[in-house]
Protein backbone atom coordinates (compact mmCIF):
# COMPACT_ATOMS: atom_id res chain seq x y z
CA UNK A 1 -1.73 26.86 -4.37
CA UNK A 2 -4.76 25.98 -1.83
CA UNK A 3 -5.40 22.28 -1.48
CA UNK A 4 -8.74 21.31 -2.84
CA UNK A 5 -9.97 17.69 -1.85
CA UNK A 6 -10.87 15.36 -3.94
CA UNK A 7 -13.12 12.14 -3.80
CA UNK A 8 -11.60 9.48 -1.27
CA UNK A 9 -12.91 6.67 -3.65
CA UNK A 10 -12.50 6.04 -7.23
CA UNK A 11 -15.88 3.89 -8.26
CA UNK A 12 -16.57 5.43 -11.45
CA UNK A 13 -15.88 2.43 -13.95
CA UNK A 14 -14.54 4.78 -16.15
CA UNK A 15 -11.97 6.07 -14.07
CA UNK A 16 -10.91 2.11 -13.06
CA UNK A 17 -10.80 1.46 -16.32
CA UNK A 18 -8.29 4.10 -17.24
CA UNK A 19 -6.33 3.54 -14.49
CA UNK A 20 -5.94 0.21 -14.45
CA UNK A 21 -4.87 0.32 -18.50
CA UNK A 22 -2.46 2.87 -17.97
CA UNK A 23 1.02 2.55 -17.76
CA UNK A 24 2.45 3.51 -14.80
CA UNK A 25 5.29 0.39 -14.67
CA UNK A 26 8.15 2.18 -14.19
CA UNK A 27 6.91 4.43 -11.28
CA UNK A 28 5.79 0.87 -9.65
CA UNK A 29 9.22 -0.70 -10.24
CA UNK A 30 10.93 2.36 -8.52
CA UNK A 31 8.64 2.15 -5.83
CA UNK A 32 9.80 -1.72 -4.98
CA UNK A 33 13.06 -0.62 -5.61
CA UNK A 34 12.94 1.94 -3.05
CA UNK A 35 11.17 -0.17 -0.66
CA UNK A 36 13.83 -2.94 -0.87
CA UNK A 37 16.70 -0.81 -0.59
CA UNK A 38 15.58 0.71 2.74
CA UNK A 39 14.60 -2.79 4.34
CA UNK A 40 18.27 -4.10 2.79
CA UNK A 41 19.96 -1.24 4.39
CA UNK A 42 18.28 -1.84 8.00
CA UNK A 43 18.56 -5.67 7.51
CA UNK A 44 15.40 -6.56 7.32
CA UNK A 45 14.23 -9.50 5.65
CA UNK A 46 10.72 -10.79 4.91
CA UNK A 47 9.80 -14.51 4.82
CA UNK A 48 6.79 -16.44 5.91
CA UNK A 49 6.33 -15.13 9.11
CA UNK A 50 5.71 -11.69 7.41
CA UNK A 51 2.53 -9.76 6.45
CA UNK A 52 2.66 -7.09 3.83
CA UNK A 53 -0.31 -4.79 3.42
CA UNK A 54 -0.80 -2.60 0.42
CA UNK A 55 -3.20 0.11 1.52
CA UNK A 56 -4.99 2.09 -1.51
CA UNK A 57 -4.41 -1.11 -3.62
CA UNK A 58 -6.68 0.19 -6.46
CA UNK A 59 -6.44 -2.46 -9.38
CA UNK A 60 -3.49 -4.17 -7.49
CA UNK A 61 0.01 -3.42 -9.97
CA UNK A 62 2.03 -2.53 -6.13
CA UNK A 63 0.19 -5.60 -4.41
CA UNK A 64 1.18 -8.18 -7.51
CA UNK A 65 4.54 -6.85 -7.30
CA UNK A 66 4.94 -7.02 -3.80
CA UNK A 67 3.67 -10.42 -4.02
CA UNK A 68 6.33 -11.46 -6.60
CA UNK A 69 9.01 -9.66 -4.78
CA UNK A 70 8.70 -11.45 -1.92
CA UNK A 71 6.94 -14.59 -3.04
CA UNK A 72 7.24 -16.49 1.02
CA UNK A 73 4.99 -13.46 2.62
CA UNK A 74 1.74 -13.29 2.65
CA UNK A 75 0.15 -9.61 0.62
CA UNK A 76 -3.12 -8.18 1.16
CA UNK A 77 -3.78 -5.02 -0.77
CA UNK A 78 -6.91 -3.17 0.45
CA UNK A 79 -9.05 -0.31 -1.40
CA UNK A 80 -12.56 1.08 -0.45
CA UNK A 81 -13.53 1.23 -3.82
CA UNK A 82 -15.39 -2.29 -4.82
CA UNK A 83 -15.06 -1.51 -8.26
CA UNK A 84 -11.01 -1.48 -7.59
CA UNK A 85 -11.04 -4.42 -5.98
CA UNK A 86 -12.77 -6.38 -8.14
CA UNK A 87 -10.27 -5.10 -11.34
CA UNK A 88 -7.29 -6.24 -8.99
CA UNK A 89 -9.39 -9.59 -8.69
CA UNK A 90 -9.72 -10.19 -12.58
CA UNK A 91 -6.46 -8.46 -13.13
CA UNK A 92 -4.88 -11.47 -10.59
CA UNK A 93 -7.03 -14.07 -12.00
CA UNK A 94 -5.64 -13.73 -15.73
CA UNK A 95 -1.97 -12.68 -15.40
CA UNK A 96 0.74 -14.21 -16.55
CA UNK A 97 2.16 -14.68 -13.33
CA UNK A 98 -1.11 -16.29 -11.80
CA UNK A 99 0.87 -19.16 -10.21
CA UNK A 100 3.46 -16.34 -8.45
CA UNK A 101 0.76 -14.56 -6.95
CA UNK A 102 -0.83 -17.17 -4.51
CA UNK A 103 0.43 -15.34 -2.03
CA UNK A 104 -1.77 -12.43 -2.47
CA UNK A 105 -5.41 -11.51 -2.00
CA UNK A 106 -7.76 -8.71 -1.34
CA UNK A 107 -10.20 -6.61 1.20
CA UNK A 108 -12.64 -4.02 0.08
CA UNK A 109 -12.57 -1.63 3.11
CA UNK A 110 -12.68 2.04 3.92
CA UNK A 111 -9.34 2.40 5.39
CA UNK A 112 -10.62 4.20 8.38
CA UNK A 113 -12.43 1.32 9.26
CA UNK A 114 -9.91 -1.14 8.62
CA UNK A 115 -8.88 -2.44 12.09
CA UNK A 116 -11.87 -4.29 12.12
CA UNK A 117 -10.80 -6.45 9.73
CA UNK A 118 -9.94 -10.20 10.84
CA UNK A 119 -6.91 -10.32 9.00
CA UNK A 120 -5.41 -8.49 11.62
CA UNK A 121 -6.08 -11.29 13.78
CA UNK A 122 -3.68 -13.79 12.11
CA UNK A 123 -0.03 -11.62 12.02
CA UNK A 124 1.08 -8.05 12.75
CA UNK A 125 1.93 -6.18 9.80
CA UNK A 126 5.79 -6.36 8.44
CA UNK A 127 5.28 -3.93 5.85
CA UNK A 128 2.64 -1.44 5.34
CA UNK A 129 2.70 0.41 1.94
CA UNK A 130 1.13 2.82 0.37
CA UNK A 131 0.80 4.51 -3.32
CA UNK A 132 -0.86 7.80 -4.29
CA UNK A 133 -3.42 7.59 -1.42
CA UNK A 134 -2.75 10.16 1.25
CA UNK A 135 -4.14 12.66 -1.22
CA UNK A 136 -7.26 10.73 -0.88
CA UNK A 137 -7.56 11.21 1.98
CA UNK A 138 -9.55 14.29 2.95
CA UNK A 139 -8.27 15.09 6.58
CA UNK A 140 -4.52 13.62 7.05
CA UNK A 141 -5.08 12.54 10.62
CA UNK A 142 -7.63 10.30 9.22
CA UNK A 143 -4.48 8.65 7.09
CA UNK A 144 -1.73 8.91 10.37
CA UNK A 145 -4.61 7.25 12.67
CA UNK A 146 -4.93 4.64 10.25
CA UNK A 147 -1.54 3.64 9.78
CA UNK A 148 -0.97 4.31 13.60
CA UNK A 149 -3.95 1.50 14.15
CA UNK A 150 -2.20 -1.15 11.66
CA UNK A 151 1.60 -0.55 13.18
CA UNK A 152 3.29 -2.33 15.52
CA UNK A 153 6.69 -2.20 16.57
CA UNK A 154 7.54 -4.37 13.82
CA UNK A 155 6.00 -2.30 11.08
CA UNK A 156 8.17 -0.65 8.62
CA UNK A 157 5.59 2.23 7.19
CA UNK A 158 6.61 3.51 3.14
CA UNK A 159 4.15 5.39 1.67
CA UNK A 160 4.88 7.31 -1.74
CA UNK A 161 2.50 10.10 -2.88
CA UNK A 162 1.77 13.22 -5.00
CA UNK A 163 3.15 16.64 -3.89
CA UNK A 164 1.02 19.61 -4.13
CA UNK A 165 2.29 22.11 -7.03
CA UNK A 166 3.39 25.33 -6.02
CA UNK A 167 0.89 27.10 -8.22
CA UNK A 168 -1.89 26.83 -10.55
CA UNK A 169 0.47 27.69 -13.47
CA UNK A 170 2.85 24.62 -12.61
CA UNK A 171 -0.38 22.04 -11.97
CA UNK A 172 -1.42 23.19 -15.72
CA UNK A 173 1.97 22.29 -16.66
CA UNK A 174 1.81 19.07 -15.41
CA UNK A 175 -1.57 18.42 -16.67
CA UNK A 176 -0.14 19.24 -20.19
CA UNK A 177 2.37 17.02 -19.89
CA UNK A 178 -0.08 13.98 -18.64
CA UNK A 179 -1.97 14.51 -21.21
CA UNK A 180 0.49 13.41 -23.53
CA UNK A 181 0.78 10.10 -22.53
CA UNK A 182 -2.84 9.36 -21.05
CA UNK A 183 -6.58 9.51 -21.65
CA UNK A 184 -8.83 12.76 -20.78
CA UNK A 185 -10.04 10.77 -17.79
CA UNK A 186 -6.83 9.95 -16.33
CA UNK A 187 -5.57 14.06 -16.95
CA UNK A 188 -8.36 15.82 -14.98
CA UNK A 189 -8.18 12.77 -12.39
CA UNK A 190 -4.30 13.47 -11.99
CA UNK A 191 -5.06 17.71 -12.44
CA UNK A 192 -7.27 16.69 -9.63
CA UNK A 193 -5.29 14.36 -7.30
CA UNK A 194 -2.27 17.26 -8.00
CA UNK A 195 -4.43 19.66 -6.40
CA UNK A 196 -5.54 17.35 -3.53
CA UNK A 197 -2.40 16.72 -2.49
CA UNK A 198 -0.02 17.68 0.18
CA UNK A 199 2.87 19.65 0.26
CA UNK A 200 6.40 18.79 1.96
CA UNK A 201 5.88 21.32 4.88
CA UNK A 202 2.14 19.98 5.46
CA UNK A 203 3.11 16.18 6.35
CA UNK A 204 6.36 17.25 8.14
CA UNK A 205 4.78 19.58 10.20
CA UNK A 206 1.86 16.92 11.02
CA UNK A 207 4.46 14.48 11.95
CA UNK A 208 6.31 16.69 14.45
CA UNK A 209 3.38 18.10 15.95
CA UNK A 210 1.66 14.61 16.17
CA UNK A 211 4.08 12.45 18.07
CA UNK A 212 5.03 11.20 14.74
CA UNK A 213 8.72 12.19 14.20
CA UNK A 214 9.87 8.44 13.97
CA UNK A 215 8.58 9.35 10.29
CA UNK A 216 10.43 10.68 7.95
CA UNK A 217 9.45 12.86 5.27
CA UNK A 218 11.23 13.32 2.03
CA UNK A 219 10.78 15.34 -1.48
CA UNK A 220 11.72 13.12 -4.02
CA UNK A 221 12.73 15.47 -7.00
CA UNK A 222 9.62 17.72 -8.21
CA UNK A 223 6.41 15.97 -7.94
CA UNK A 224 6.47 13.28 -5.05
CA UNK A 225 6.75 13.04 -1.22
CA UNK A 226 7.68 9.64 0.49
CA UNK A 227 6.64 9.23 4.55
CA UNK A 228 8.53 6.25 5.84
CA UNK A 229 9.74 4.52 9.00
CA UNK A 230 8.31 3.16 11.82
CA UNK A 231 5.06 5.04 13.83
């Protein structure tokens, strides 16, 4: 199946709103999971010193549990989308685990643009993660320059996206299946982010072909790609 881009942002309050209420909890949980087992098994532990970024933050679920995970770092979770960021405000400002999550705050920014930021300034970036973005993003170098920007040699990168269906039959399959447990607005966003996306041979073949091979690239099951390591 052909990739067909999609929007980079998500600033319709509609869509926010349907993302934000959906459930995606378990997905998230894996995703710290994940994270923490690969920084366990190269020793790695985060404290003060550390800065976690959460690029794509949308309404903030990663960032808050990043936040909680590792309460003595500092979290910033960044989207270009104001409307995301200020969900991932309110969202912060009435949860339940308000008092956890003074660890964490937020940058509206187009990610392209983000080295400009000041927060940059203060540490070099620990941990830079990322959740169903790259398909934003409409040119991949765009992404790998990004990240490249942010890294250090400190960085551990771990970024966890969609992966491109094989055909249009399997993407309407999927779609069926979404719609089962979500809104109409959160089925044709996913139908659309599932055709945005990349496929395994895509971002592997970027990475070895961009001085990127410290990167690794792995299918995880049907339906999602994780890019991690250092740049």
């Amino acid at each position: 199946m052909e990739r067909v881009p999609e929007p980079e942002l998500m600033e319709e309050k509609e869509q926010v709103i349907s993302y934000d209420e959906a459930d995606f909890s378990e997905g998230e949980a894996n995703l710290i999971n994940q994270i923490n087992h690969y920084l366990l098994r190269k020793n790695i532990f985060l404290d003060e010193k550390d800065l976690i970024v959460d690029l794509g933050c949308g309404p903030g679920n990663i960032s808050e549990k990043l936040a909680i995970k590792w309460p003595n770092t500092e979290v910033i979770g960044v989207d270009g989308s104001k409307e995301m960021i200020l969900r991932a405000e309110y969202n912060k400002k009435i949860s339940t685990n308000e008092k956890k999550l003074k660890n964490l705050s937020y940058i509206c920014s187009d990610i392209k643009n983000i080295e400009s930021n000041s927060f940059l300034i203060k540490k070099r970036i620990s941990l830079l993660v990322s959740n169903s973005l790259i398909h934003h993003i409409t040119k991949l170098e765009d992404f790998f320059r990004t990240i490249r920007s942010l890294s250090s040699n400190i960085t551990v990168n771990f970024h966890k996206d969609l992966k491109r269906p094989l055909d249009e039959k399997s993407a309407l399959e999927l779609k069926a299946q979404c719609s089962k447990k979500y809104n109409k607005t959160l089925t044709n966003d996913y139908y659309a982010s599932l055709r945005a996306s990349y496929t395994f041979k895509e971002l592997k073949n970027f990475t070895l072909e961009n001085d990127l091979s410290s990167l690794d690239v792995f299918e995880e099951g049907d339906n999602y790609l994780i890019v991690y390591g250092n740049v």
